[in-house]
Protein backbone atom coordinates (compact mmCIF):
# COMPACT_ATOMS: atom_id res chain seq x y z
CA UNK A 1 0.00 0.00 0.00
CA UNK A 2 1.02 3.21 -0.78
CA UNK A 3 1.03 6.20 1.80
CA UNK A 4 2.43 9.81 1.90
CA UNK A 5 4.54 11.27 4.16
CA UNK A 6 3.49 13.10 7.45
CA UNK A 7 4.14 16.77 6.02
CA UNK A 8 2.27 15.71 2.71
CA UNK A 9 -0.73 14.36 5.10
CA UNK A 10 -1.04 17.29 7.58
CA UNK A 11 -1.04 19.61 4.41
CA UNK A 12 -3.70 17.27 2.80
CA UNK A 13 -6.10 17.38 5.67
CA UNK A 14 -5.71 21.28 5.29
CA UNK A 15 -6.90 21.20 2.04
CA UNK A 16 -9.63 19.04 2.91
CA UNK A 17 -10.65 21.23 5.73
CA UNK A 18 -10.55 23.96 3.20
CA UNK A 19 -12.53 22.20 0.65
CA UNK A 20 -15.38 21.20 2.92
CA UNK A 21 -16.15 25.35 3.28
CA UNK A 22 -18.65 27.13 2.27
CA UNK A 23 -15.77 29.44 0.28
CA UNK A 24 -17.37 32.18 -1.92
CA UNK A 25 -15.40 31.19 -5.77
CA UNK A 26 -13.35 33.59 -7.08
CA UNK A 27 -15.31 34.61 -10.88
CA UNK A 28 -14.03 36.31 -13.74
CA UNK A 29 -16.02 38.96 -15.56
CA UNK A 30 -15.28 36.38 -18.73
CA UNK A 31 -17.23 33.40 -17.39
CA UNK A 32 -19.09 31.41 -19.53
CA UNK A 33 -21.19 29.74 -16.38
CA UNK A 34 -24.60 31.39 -18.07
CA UNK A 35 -23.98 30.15 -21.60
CA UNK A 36 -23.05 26.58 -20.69
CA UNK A 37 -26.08 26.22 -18.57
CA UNK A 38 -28.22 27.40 -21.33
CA UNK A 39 -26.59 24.75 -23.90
CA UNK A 40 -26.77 22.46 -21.38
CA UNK A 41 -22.51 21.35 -22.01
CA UNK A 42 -20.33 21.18 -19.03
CA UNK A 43 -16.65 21.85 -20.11
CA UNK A 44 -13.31 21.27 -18.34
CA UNK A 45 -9.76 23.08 -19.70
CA UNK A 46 -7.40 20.52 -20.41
CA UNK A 47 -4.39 21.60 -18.80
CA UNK A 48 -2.14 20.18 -22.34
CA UNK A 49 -3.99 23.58 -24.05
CA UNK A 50 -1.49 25.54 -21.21
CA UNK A 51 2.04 23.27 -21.95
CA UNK A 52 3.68 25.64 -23.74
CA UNK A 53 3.48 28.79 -21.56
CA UNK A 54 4.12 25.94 -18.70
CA UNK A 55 7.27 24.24 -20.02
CA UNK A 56 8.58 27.73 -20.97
CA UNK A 57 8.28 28.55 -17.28
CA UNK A 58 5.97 31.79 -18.10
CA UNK A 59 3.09 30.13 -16.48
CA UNK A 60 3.20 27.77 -13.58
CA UNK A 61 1.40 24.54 -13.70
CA UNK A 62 0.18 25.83 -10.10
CA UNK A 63 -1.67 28.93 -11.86
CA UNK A 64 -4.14 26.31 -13.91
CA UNK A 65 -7.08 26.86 -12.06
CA UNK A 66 -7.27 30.74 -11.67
CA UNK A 67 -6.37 30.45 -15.82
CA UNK A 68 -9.40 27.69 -15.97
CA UNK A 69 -11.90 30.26 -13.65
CA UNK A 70 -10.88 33.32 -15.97
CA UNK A 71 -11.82 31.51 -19.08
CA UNK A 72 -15.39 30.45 -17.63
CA UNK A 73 -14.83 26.85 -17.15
CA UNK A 74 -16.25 24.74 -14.29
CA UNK A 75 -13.81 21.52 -14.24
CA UNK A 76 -10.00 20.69 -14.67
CA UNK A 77 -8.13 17.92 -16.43
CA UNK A 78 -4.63 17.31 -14.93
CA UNK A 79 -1.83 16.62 -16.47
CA UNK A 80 0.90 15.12 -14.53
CA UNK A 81 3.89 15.30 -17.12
CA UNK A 82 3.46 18.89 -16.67
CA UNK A 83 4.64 19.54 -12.91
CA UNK A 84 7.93 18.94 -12.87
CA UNK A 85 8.29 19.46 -9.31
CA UNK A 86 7.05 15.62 -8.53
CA UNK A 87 9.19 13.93 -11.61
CA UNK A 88 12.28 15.45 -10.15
CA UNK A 89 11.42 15.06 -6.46
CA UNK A 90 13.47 12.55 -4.47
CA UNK A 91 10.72 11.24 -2.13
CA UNK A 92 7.89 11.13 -5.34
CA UNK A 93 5.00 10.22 -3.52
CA UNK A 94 5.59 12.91 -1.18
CA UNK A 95 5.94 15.49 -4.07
CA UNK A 96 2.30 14.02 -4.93
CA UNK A 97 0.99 14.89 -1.68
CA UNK A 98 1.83 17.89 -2.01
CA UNK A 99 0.26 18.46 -5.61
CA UNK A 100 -2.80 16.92 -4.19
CA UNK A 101 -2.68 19.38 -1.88
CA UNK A 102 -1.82 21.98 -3.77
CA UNK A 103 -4.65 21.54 -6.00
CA UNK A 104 -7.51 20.93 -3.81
CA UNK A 105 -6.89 24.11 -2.03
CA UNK A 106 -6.94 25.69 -5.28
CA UNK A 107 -9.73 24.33 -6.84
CA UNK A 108 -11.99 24.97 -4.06
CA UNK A 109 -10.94 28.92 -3.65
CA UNK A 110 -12.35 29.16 -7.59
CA UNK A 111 -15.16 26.64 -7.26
CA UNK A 112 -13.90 24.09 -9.96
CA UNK A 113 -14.47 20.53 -10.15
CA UNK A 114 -11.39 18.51 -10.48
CA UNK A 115 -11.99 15.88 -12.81
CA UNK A 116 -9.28 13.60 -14.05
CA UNK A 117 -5.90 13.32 -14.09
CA UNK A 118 -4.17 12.01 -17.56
CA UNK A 119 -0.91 9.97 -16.71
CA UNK A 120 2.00 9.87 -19.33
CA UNK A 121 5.62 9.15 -18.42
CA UNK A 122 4.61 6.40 -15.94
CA UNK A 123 6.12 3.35 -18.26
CA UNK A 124 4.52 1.19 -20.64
CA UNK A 125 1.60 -0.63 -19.90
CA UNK A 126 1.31 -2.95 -22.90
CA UNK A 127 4.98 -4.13 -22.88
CA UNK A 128 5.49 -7.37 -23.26
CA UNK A 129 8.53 -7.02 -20.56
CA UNK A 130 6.77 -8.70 -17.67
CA UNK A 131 8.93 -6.86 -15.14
CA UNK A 132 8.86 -3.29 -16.98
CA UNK A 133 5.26 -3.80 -16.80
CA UNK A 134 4.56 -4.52 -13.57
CA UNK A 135 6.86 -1.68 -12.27
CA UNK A 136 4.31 0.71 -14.83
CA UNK A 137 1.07 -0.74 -12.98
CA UNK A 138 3.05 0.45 -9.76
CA UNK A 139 3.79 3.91 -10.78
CA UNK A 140 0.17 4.61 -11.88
CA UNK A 141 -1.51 3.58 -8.60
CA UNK A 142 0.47 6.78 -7.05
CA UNK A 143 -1.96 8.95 -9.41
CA UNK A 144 -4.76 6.78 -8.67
CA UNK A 145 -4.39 7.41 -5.55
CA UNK A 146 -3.84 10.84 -6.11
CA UNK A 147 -7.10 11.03 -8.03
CA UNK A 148 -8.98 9.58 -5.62
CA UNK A 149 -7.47 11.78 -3.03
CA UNK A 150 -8.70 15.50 -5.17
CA UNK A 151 -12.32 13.94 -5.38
CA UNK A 152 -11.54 13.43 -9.59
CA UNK A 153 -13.54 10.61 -11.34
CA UNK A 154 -11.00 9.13 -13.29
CA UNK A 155 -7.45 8.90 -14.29
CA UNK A 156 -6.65 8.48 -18.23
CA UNK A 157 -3.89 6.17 -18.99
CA UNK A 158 -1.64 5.40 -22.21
CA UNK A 159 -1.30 1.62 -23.95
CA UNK A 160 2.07 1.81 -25.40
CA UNK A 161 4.86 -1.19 -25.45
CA UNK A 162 3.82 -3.55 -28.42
CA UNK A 163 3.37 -3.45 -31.78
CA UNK A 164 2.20 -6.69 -32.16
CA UNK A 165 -2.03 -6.31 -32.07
CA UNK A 166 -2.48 -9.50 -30.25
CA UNK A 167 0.52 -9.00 -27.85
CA UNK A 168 -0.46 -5.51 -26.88
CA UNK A 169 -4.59 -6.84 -26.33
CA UNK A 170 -3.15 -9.39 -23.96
CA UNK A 171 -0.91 -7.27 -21.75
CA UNK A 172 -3.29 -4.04 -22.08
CA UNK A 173 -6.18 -6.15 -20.73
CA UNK A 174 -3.60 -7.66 -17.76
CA UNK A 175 -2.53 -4.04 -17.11
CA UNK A 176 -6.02 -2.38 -17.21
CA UNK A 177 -7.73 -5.47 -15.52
CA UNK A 178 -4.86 -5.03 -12.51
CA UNK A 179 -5.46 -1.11 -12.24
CA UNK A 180 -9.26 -1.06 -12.79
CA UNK A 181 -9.29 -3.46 -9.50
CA UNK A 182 -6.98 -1.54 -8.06
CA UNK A 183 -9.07 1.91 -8.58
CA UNK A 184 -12.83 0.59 -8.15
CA UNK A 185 -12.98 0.73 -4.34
CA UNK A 186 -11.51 4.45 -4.69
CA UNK A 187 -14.10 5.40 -6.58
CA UNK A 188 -11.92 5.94 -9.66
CA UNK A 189 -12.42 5.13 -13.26
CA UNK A 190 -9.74 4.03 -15.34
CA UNK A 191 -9.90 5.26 -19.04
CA UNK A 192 -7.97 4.80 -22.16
CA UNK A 193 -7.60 7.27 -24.71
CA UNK A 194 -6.86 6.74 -28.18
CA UNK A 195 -3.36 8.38 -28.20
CA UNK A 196 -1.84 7.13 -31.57
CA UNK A 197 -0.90 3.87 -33.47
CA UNK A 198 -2.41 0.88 -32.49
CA UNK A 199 -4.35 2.81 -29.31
CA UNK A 200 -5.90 4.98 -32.06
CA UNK A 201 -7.39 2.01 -34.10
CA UNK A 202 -10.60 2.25 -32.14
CA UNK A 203 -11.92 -1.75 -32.90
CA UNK A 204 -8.76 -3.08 -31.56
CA UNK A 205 -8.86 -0.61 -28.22
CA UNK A 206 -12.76 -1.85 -27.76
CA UNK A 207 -11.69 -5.42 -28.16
CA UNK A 208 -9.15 -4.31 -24.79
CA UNK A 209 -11.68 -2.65 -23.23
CA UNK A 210 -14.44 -4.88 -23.50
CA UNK A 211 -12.15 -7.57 -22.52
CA UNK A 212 -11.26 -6.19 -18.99
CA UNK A 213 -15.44 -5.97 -18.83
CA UNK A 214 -14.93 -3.64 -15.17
CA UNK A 215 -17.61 -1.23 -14.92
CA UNK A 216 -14.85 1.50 -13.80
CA UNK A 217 -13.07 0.76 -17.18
CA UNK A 218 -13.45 3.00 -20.17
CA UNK A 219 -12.39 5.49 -22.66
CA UNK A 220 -11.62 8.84 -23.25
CA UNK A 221 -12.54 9.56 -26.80
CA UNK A 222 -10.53 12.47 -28.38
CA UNK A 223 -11.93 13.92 -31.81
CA UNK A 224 -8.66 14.68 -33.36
CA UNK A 225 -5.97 11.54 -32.26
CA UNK A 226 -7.10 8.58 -35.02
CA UNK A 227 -3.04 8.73 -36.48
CA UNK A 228 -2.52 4.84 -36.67
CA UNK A 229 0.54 4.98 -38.50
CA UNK A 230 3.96 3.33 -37.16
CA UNK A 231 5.61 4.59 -39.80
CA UNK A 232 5.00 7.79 -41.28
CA UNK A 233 3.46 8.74 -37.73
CA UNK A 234 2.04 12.53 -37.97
CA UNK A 235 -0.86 15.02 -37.11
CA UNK A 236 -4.50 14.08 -38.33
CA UNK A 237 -4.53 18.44 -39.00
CA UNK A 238 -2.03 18.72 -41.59
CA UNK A 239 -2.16 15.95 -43.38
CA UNK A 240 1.36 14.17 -42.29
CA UNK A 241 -0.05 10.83 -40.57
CA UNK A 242 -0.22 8.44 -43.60
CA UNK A 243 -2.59 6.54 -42.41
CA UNK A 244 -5.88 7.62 -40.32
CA UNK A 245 -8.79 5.88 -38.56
CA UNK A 246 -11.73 7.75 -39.72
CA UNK A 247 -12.60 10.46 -36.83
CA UNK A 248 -16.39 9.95 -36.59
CA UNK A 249 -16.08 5.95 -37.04
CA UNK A 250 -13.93 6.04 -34.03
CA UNK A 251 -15.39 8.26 -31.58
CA UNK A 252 -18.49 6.39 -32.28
CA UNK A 253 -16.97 3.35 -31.47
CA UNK A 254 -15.58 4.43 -28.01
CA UNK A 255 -18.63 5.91 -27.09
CA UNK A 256 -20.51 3.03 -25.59
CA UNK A 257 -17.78 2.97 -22.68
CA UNK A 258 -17.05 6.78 -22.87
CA UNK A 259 -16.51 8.56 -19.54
CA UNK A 260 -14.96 11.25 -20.66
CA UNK A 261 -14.59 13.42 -24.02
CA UNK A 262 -11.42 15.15 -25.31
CA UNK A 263 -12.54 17.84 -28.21
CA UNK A 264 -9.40 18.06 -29.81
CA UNK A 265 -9.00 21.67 -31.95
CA UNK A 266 -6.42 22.71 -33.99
CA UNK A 267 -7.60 25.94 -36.36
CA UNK A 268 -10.71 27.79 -36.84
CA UNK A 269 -12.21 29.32 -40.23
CA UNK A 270 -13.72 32.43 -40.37
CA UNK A 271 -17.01 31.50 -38.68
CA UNK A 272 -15.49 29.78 -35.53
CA UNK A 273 -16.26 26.61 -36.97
CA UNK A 274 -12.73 23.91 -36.71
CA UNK A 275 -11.44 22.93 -39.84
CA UNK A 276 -11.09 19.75 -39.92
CA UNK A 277 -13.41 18.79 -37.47
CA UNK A 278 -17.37 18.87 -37.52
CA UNK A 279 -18.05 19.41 -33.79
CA UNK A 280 -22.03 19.28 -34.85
CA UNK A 281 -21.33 15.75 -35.71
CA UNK A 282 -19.09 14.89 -33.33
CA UNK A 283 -20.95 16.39 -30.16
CA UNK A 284 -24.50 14.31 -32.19
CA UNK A 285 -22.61 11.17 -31.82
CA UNK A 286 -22.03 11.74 -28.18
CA UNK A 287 -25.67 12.87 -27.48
CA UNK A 288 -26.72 9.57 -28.97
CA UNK A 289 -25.09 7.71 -26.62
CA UNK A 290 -26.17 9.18 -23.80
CA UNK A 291 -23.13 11.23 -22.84
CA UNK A 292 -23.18 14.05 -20.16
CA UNK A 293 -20.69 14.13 -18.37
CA UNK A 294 -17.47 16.89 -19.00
CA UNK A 295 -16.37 17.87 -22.50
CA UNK A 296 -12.60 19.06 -22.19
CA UNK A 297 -11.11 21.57 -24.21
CA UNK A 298 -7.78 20.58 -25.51
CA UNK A 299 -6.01 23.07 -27.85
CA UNK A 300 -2.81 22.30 -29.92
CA UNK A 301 -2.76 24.12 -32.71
CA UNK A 302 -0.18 26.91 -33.37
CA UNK A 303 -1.66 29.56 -35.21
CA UNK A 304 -3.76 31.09 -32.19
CA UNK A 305 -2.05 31.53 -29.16
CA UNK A 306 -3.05 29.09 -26.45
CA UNK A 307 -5.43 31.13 -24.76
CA UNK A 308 -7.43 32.43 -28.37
CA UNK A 309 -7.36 28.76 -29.08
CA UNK A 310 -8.78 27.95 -26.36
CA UNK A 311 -11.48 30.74 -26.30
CA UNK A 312 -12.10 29.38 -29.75
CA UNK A 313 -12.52 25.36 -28.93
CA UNK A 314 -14.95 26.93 -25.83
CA UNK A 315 -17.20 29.14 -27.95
CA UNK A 316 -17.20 26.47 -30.55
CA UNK A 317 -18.70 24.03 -28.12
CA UNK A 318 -21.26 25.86 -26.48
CA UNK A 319 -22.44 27.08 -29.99
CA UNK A 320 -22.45 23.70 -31.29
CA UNK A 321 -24.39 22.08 -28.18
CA UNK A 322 -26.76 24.71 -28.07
CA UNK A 323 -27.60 24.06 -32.07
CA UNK A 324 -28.32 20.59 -31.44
C-alpha cells in the first residue's frame, strides 16, 4: 500500500478542511457559467492547451485553475507530465501529496471541479517485458491514488509497449484489468484514450476494453488523435499521418464505454467553426449515446495563441451544443 509522508498528510487534511467550506469562488467577468447552462454542455480546460506557456516557465502549472476560472470553465483535467516538481522530487509520492494538496486548495478557492488526471511518463503498460510492466502498474496507482485523493472521477492512462495487435490486447487487458481493480474501491475510473498507433485504431482498443469488462473501465474519446501509423506517424490536421482511422467511425466506437470526451481543436475558419473537425457531428454522436458528463477543451494548434485557441474550442462548443 502506498502512503504519503506526514508533512504531505497534515497539508492534505488542510486542504480538505478547506474544501469542505462554504468558500465564496473567485469569478471572472469572462465566465461562460450562463452560456453553458443554457446549452446544457459542461466543459473542463485541459491543462495540455497551457504546456507551452508551462514548459517555458511563463506560467506555472500551479496557476491552472485561476487560468481555468478566468476563461469560464467549471472543471479541470490534470496533467501530470506537466509539474515537474514531482518527476524530479526525491521522495515522489511525497511530491504528490503535495500536488494533491496543492490543487484541492486551489480548486476549491475558484469553485472548480477537479476531474481527471491524464498519466503519461509512468512506463509502458502494454509491454510485453513482464517486469517493466509490472513496475508501470506500480507507478500509476500513485496517481490513482492521487485522483482519488482531489475527489476526480477518473485517471486516463496510455497503452504503449507492443506493436504486435495480439501481444499488446493481452498485456493491455492484464494491465487495465490489474489497475481497474486496483481503482474501483476508490471510486476511480480508469480510461484509455486513443493516443496514436495501435491505441488509435478504435476496434482493436474496444476489443481491450471490453475484454477487462470492469464497470470502472473505459475510454476517453478524443476527436482529433485517429493517427494509426507506425511509420510515417504525424498530425490528423495537416495531413502528415499516412494513415488515419476515420474520426467519426472512431469516436463512435468508443462511445458506448465513454466517460470522458477530449474535443481536440487545432484551427478555426472564419465562422469559428474547426477545420477539420465537424463538432455538430461529433458532439451528435455523443448525445446519442447518452453522454453528459465533462467535455474538455484541448487546444494544440499553433496559429492562435493558447489562450485564443482555447477561447475558440470553448465558444465552438457551447455554440455547437446549443444548435443541437
Amino acid at each position: 500500500m502506498r502512503t504519503f509522508n506526514l508533512k504531505g498528510v497534515a497539508f492534505l487534511a488542510a486542504s480538505m478542511i478547506l474544501l469542505s467550506c462554504n468558500q465564496a469562488p473567485k469569478k471572472s467577468a469572462e465566465t461562460t457559467t450562463e452560456a453553458e447552462s443554457q446549452s446544457e454542455v459542461k466543459l473542463s480546460l485541459a491543462q495540455w492547451s497551457l504546456h507551452k506557456a508551462i514548459r517555458s516557465g511563463e506560467m506555472s502549472p500551479y496557476d491552472f485553475a485561476k487560468q481555468a476560472s478566468e476563461l469560464g470553465f467549471s472543471g479541470l483535467e490534470y496533467v501530470n507530465q506537466l509539474y515537474n516538481d514531482v518527476f524530479t522530487a526525491e521522495d515522489k509520492s511525497a511530491a504528490v501529496a503535495e500536488f494533491v494538496a496543492k490543487n484541492n486548495v486551489l480548486a476549491a478557492e475558484y469553485g472548480l471541479t477537479n476531474v481527471l488526471i491524464m498519466i503519461d511518463g509512468e512506463g509502458a503498460l502494454s509491454t510485453s517485458d513482464a517486469d517493466a510492466r509490472a513496475e508501470a502498474i506500480e507507478n500509476h496507482k500513485l496517481w490513482i491514488d492521487a485522483a482519488s485523493e482531489m475527489g476526480c472521477s477518473a485517471v486516463r492512462l496510455n497503452l504503449y509497449g507492443e506493436k504486435d495487435p495480439e501481444l499488446w490486447k493481452a498485456n493491455s487487458i492484464a494491465s487495465l484489468s490489474a489497475l481497474s481493480a486496483y481503482a474501483a474501491p476508490k471510486g476511480i475510473n480508469v480510461l484509455v484514450e486513443n493516443h496514436g498507433r495501435i491505441s488509435s485504431n478504435a476496434a482493436a482498443l474496444m476489443e481491450v476494453i471490453n475484454g477487462v469488462d470492469a464497470e470502472n473501465c473505459g475510454t476517453l474519446p478524443d476527436f482529433g488523435n485517429f493517427c494509426i501509423a507506425e511509420e510515417g506517424y504525424g498530425s490528423v490536421f495537416d495531413g502528415s499521418c499516412t494513415e488515419v482511422y476515420d474520426i467519426y467511425q472512431g469516436v463512435s466506437e468508443m462511445m458506448p464505454k465513454a466517460m470522458a470526451l477530449s474535443a481536440k481543436s487545432n484551427d478555426f475558419d472564419e465562422n469559428g467553426n474547426e477545420t477539420f473537425i465537424d463538432y455538430t457531428r461529433m458532439l451528435q454522436i455523443a448525445k446519442e449515446n447518452g453522454y453528459d458528463g465533462f467535455i474538455g477543451v484541448e487546444y494544440e494548434g499553433s496559429r492562435l495563441s493558447e489562450i485564443e485557441g482555447i477561447k475558440a474550442t470553448r465558444d465552438l462548443l457551447i455554440k455547437a451544443s446549443a444548435a443541437l
